[in-house]
PDB file of N, CA and C in Angstrom:
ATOM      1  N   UNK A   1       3.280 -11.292 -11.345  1.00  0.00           N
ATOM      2  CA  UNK A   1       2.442 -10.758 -10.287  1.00  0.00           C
ATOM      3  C   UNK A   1       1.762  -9.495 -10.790  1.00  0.00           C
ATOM      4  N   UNK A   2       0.329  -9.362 -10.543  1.00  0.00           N
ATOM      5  CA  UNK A   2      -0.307  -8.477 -10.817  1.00  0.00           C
ATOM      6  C   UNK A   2       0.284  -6.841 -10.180  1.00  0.00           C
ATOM      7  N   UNK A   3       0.282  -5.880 -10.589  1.00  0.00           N
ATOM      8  CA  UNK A   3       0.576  -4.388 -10.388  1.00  0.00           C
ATOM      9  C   UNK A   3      -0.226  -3.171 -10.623  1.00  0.00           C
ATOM     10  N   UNK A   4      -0.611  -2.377  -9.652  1.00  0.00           N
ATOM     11  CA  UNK A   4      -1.531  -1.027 -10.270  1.00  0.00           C
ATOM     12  C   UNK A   4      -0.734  -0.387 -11.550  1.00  0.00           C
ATOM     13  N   UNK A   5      -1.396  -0.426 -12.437  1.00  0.00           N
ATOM     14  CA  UNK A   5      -1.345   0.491 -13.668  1.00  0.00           C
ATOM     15  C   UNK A   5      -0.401   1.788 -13.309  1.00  0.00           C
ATOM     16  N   UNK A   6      -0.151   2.488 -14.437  1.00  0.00           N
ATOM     17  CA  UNK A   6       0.906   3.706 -14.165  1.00  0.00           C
ATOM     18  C   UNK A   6      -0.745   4.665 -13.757  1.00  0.00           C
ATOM     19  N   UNK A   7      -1.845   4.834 -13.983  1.00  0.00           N
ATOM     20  CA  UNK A   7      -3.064   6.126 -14.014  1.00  0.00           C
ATOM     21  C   UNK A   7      -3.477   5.282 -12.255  1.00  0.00           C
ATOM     22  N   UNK A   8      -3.374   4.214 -11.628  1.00  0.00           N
ATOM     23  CA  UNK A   8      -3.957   3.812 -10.611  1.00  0.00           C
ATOM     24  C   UNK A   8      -2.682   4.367  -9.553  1.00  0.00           C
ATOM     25  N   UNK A   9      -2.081   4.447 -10.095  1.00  0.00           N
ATOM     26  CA  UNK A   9      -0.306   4.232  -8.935  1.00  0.00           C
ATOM     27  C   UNK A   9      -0.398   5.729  -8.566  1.00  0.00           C
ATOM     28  N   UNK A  10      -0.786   6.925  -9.840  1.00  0.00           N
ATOM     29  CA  UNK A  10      -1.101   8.190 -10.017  1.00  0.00           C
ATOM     30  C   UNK A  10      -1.629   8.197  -8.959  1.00  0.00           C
ATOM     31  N   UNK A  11      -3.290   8.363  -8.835  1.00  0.00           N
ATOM     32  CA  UNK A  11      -3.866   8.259  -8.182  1.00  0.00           C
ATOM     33  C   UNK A  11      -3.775   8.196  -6.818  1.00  0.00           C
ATOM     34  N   UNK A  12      -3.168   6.990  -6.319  1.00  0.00           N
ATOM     35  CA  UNK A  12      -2.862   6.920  -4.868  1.00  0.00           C
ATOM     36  C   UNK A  12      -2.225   8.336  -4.239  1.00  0.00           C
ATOM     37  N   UNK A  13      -3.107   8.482  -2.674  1.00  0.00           N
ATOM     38  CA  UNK A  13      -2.668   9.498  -2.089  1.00  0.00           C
ATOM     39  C   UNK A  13      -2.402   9.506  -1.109  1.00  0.00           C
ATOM     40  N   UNK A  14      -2.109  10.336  -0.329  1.00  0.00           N
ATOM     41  CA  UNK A  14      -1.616  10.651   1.400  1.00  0.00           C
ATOM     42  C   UNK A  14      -2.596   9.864   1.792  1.00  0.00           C
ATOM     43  N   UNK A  15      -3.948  10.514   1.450  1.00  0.00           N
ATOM     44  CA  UNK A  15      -5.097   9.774   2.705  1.00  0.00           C
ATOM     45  C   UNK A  15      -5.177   8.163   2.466  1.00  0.00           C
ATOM     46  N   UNK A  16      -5.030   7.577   1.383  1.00  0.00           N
ATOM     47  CA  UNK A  16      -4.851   6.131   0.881  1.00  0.00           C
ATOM     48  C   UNK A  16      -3.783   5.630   1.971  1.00  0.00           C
ATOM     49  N   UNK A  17      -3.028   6.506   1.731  1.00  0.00           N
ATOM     50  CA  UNK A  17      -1.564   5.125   2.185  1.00  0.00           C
ATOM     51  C   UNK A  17      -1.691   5.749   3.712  1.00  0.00           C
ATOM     52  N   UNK A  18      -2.482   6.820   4.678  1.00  0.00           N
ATOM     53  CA  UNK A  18      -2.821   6.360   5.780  1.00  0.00           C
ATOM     54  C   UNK A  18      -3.852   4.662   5.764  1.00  0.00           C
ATOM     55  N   UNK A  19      -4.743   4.987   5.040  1.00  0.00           N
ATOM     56  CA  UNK A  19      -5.591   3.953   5.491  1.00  0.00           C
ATOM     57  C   UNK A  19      -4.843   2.456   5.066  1.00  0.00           C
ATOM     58  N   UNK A  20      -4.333   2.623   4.181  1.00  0.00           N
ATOM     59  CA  UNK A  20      -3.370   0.750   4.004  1.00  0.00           C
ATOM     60  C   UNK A  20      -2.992   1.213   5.388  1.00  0.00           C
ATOM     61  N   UNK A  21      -1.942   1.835   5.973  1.00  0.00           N
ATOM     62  CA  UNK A  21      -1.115   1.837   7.033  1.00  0.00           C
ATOM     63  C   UNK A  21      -1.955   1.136   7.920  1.00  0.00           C
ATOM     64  N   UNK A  22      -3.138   1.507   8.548  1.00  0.00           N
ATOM     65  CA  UNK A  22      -4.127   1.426   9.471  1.00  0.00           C
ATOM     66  C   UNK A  22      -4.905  -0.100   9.165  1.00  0.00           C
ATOM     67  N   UNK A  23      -5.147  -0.566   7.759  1.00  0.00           N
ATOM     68  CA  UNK A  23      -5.689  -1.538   7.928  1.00  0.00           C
ATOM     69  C   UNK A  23      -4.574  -2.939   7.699  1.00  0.00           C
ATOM     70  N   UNK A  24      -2.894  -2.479   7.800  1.00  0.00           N
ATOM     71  CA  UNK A  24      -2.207  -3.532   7.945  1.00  0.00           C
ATOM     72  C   UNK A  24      -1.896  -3.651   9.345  1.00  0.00           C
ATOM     73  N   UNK A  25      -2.236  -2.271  10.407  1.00  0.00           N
ATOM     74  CA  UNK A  25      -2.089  -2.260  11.287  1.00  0.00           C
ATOM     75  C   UNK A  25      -3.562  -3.158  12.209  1.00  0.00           C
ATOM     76  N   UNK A  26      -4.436  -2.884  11.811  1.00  0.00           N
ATOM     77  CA  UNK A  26      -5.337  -3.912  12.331  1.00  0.00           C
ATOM     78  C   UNK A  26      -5.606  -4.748  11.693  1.00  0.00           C
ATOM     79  N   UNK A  27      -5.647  -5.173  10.775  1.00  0.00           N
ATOM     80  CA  UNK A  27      -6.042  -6.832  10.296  1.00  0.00           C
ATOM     81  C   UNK A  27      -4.716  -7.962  10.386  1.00  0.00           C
ATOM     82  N   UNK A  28      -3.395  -6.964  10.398  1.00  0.00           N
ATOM     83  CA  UNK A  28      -2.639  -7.730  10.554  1.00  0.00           C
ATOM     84  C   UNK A  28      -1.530  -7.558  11.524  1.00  0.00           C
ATOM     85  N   UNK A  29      -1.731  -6.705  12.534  1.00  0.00           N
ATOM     86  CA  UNK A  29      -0.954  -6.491  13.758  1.00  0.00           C
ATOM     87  C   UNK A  29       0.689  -5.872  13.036  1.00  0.00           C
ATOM     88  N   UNK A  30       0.738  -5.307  12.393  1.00  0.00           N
ATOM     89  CA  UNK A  30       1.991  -4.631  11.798  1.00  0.00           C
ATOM     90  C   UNK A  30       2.281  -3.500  12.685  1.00  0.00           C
ATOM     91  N   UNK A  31       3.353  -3.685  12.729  1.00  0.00           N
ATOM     92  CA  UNK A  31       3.843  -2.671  14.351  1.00  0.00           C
ATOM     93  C   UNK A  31       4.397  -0.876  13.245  1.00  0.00           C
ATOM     94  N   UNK A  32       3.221  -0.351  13.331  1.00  0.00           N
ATOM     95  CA  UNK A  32       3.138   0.632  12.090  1.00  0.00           C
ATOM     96  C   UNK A  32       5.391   1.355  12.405  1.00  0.00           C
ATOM     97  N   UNK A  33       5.103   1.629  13.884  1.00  0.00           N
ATOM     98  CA  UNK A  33       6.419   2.451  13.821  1.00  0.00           C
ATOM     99  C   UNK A  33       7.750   1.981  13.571  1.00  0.00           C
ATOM    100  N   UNK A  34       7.736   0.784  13.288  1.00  0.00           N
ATOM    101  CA  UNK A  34       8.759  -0.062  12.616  1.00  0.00           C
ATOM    102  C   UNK A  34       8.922  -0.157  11.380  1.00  0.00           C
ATOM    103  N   UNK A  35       7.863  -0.081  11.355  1.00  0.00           N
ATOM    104  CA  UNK A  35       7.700  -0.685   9.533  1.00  0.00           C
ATOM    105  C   UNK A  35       7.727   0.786   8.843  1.00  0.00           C
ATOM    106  N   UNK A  36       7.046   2.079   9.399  1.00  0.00           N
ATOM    107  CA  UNK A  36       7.447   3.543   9.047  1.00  0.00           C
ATOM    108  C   UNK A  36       8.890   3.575   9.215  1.00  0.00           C
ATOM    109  N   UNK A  37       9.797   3.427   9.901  1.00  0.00           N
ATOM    110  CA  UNK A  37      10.828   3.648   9.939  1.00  0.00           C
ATOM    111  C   UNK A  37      11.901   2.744   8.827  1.00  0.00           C
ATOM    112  N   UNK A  38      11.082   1.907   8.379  1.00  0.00           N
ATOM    113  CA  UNK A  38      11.566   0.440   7.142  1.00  0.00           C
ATOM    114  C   UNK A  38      11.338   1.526   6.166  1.00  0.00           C
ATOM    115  N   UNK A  39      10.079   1.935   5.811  1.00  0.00           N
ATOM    116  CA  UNK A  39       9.481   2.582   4.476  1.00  0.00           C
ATOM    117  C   UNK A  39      10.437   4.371   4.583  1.00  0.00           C
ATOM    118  N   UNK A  40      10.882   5.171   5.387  1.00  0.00           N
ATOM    119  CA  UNK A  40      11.552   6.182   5.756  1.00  0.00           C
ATOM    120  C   UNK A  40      12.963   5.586   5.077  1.00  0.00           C
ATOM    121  N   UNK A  41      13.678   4.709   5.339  1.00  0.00           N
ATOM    122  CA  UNK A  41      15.019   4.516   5.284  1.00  0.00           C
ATOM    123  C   UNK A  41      14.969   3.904   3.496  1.00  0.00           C
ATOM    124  N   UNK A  42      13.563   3.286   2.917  1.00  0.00           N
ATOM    125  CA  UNK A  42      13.693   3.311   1.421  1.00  0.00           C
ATOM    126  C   UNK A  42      13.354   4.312   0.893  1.00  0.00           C
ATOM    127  N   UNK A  43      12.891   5.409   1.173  1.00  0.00           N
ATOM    128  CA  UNK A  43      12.468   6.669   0.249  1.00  0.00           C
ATOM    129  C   UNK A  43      13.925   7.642   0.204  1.00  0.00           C
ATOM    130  N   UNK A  44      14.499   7.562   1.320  1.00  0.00           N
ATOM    131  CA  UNK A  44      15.572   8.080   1.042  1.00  0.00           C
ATOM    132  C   UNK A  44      16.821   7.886   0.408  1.00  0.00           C
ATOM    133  N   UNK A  45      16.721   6.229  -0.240  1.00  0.00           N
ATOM    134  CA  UNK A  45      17.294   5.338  -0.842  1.00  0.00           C
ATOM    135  C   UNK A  45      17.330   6.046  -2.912  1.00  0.00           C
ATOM    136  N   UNK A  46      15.866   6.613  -2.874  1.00  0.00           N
ATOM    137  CA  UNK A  46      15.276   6.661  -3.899  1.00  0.00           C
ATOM    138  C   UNK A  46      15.817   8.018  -4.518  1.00  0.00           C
ATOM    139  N   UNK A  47      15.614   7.823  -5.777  1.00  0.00           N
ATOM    140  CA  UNK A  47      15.870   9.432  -6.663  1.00  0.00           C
ATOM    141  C   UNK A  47      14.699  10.199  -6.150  1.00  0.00           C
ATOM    142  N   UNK A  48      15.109  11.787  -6.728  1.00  0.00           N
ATOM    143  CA  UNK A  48      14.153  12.919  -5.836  1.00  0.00           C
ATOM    144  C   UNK A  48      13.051  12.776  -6.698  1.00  0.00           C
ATOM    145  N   UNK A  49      13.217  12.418  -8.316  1.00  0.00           N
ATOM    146  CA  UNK A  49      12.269  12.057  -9.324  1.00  0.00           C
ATOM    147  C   UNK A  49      10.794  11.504  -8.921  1.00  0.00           C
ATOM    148  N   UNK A  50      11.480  10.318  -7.906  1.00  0.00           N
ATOM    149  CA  UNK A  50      10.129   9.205  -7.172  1.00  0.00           C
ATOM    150  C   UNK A  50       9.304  10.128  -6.559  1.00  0.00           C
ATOM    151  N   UNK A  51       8.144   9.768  -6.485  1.00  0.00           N
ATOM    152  CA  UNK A  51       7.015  10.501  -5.704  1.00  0.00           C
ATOM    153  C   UNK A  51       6.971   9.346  -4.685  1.00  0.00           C
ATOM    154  N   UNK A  52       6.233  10.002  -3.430  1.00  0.00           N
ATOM    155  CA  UNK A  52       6.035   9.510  -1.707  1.00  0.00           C
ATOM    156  C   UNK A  52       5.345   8.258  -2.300  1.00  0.00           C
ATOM    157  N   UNK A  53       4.165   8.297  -3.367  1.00  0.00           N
ATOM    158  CA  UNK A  53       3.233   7.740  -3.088  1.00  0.00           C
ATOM    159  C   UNK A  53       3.837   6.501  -3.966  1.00  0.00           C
ATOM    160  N   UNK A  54       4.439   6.852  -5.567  1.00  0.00           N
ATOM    161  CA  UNK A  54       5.713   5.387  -6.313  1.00  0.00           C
ATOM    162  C   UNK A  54       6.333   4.515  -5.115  1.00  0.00           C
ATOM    163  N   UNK A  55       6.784   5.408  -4.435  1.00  0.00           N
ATOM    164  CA  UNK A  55       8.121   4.617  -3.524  1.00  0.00           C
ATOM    165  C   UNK A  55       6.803   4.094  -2.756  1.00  0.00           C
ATOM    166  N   UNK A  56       5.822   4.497  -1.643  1.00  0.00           N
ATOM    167  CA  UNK A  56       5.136   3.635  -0.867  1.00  0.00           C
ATOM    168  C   UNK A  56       5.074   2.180  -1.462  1.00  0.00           C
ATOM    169  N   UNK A  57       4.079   2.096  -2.862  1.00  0.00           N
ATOM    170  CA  UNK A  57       3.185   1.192  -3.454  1.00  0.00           C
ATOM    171  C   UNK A  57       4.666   0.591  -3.744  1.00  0.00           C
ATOM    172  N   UNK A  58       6.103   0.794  -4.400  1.00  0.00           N
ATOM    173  CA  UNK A  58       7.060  -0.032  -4.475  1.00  0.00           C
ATOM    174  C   UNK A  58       7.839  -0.850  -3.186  1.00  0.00           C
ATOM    175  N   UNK A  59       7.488  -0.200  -1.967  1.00  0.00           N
ATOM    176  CA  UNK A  59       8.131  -1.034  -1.078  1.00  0.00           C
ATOM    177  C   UNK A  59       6.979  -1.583   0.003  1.00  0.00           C
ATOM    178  N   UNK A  60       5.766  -1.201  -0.364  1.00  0.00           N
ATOM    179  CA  UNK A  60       4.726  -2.484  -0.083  1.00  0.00           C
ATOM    180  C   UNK A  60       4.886  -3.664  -0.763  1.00  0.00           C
ATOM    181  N   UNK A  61       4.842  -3.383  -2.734  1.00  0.00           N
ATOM    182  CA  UNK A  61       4.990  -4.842  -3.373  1.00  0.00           C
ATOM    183  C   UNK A  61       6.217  -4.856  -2.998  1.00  0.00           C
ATOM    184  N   UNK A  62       7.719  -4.639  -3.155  1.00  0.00           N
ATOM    185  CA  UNK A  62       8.627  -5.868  -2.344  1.00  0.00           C
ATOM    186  C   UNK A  62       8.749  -6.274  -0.864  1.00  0.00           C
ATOM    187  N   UNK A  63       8.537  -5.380  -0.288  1.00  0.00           N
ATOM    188  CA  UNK A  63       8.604  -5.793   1.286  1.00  0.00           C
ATOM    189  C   UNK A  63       7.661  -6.420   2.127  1.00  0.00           C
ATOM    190  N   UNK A  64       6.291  -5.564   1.796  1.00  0.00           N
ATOM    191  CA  UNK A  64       4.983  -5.917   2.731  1.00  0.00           C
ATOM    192  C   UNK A  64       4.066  -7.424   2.091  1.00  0.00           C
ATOM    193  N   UNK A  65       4.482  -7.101   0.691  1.00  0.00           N
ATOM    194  CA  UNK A  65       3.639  -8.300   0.385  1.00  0.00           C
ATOM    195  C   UNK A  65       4.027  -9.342   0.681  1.00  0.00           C
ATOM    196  N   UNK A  66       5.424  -9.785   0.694  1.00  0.00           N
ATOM    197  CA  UNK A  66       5.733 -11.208   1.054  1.00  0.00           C
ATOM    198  C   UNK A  66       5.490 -11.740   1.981  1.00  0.00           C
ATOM    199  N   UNK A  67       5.194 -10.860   2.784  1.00  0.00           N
ATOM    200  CA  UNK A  67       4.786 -10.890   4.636  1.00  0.00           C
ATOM    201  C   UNK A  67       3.403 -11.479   4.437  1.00  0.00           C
ATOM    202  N   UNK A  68       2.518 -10.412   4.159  1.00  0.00           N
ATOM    203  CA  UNK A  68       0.801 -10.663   3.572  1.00  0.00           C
ATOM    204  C   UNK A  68       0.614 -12.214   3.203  1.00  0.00           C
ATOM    205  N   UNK A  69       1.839 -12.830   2.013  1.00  0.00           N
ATOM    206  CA  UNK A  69       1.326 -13.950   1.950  1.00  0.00           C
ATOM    207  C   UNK A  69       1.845 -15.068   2.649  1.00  0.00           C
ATOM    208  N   UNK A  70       2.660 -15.210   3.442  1.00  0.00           N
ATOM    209  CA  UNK A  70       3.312 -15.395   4.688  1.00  0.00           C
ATOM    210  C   UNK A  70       2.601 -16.189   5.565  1.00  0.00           C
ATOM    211  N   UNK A  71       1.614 -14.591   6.188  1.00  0.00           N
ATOM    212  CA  UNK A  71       0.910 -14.797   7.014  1.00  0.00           C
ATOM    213  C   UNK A  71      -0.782 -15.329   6.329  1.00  0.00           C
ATOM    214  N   UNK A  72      -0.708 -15.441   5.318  1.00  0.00           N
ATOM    215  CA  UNK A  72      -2.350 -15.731   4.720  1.00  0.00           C
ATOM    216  C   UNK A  72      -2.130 -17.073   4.062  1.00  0.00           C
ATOM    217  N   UNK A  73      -0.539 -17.830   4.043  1.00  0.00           N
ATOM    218  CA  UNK A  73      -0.533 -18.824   3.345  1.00  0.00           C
ATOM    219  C   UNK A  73      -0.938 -18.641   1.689  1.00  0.00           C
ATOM    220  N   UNK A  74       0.004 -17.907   1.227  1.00  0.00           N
ATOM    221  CA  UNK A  74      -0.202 -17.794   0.057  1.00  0.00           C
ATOM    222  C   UNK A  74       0.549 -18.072  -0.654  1.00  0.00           C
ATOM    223  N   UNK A  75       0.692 -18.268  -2.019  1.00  0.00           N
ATOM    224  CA  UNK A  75       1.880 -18.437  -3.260  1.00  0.00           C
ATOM    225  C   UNK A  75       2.449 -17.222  -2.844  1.00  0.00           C
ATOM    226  N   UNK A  76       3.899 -17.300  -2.905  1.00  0.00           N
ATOM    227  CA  UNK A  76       4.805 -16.156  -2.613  1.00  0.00           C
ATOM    228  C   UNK A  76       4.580 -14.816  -3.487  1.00  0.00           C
ATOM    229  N   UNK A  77       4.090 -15.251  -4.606  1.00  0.00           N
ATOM    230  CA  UNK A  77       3.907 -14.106  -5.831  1.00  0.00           C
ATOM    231  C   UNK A  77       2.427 -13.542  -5.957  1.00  0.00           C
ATOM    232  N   UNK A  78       1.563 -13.711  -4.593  1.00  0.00           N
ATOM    233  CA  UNK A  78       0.235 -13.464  -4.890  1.00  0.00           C
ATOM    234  C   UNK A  78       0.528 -11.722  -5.300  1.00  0.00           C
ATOM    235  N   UNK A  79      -0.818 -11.207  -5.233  1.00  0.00           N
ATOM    236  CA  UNK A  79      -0.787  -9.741  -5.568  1.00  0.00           C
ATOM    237  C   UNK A  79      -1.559  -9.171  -4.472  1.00  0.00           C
ATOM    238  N   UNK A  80      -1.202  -9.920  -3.169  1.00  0.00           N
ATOM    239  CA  UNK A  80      -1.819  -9.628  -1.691  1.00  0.00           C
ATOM    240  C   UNK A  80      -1.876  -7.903  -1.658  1.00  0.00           C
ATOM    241  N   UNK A  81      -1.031  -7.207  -1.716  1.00  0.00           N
ATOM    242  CA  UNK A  81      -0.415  -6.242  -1.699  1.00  0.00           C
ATOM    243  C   UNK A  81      -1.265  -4.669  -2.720  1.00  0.00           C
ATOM    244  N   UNK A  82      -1.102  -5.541  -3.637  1.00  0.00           N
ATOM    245  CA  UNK A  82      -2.293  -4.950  -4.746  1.00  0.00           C
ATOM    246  C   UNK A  82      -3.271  -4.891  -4.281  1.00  0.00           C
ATOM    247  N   UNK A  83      -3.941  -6.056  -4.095  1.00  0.00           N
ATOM    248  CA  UNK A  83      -5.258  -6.134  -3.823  1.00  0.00           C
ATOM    249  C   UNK A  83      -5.595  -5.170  -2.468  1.00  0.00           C
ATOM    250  N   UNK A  84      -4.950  -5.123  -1.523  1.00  0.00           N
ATOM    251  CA  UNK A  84      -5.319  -4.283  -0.693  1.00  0.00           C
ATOM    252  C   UNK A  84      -5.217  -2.758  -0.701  1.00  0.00           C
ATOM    253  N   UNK A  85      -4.490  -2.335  -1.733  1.00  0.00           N
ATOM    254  CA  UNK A  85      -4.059  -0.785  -2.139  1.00  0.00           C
ATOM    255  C   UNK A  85      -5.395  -0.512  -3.298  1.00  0.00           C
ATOM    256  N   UNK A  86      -5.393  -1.424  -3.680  1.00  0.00           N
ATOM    257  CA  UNK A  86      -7.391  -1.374  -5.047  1.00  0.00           C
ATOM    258  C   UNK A  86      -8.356  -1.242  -3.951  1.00  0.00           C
ATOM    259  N   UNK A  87      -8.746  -2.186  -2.792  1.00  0.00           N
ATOM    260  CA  UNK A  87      -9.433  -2.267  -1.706  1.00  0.00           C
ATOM    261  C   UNK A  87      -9.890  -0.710  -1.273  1.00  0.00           C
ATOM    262  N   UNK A  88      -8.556  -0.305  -1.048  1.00  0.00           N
ATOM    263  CA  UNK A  88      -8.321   1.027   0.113  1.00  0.00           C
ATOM    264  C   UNK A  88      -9.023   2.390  -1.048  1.00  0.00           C
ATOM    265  N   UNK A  89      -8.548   2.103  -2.163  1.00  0.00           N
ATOM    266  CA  UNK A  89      -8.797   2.832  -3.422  1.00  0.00           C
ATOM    267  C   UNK A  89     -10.007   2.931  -3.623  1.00  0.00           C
ATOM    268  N   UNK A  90     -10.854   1.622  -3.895  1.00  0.00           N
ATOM    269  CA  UNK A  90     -12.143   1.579  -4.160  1.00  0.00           C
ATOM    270  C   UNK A  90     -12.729   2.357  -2.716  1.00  0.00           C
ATOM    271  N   UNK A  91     -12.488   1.525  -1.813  1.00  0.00           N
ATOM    272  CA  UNK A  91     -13.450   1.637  -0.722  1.00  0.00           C
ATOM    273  C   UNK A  91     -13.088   3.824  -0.411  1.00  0.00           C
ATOM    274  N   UNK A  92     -12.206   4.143  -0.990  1.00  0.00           N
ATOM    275  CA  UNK A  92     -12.130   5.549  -0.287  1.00  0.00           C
ATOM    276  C   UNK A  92     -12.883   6.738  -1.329  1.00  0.00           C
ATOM    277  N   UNK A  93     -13.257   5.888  -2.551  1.00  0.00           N
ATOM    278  CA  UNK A  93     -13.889   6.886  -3.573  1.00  0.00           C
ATOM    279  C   UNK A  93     -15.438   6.566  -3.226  1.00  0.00           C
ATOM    280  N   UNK A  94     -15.781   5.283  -2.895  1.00  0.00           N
ATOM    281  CA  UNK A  94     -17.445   5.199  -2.763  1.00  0.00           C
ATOM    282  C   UNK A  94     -17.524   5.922  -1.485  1.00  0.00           C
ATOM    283  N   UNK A  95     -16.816   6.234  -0.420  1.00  0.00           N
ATOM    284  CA  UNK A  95     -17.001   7.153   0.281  1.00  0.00           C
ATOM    285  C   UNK A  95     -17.395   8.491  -0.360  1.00  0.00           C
ATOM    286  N   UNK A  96     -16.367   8.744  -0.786  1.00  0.00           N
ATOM    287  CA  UNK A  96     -16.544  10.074  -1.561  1.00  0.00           C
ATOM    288  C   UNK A  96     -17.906  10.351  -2.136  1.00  0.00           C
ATOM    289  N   UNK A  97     -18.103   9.186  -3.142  1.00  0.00           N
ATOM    290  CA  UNK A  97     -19.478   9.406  -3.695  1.00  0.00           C
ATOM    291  C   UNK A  97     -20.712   9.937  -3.066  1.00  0.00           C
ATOM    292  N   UNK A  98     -20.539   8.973  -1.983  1.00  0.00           N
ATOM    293  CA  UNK A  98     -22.013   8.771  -1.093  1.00  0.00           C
ATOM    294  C   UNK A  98     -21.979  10.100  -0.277  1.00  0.00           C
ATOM    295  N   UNK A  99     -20.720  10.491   0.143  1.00  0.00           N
ATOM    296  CA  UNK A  99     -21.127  12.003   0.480  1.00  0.00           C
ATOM    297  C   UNK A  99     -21.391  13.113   0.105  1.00  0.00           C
ATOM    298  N   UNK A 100     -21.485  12.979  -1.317  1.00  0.00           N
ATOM    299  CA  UNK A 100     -21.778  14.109  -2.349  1.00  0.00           C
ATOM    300  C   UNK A 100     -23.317  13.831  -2.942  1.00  0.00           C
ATOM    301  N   UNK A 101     -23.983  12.633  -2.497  1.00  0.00           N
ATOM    302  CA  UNK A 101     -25.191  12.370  -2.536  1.00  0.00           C
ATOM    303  C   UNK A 101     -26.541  13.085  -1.505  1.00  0.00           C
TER     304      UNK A 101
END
């Protein structure tokens, strides 16, 4: 299964993993305060080493993605998960761009 790179995983930030939050919450009805309280009980699981943003992108690919392809009818091993954290990534830097234009 495909995975963000160690410089893409970097990258990811607070404002990113609001917007995954928000667009698993509307495209796919994910009951955010459940699933925060799922992702809360694995970070504290984790060494102090892990950063917020490692542990997010690690318990999206095991937890959230299997769901993603679940519900999209997918091969169990798609990179549903990925693809929507690149999505959120791309789509939050051409923002950026266009407002510095």
């Amino acid at each position: 299964m495909e995975r963000l790179t160690r410089e893409e995983e970097e990258f990811l930030d607070e404002a990113h993993i609001k917007e995954i939050w928000n667009e698993l919450h509307e495209r796919f009805g994910f009951n955010l305060k459940e699933w925060k309280k799922k992702f809360e009980q694995y970070v504290i699981k984790q060494t102090r080493e892990t950063s917020v943003m490692s542990c997010f992108y690690r318990f999206g690919h095991d937890h959230i993605n299997p769901i993603l392809n679940e519900i999209l009818c997918r091969q169990r091993l798609y990179p549903t998960f990925t693809n929507l954290v690149k999505f959120v990534m791309t789509k939050s830097s051409y923002k950026s761009i266009k407002k510095m234009k």
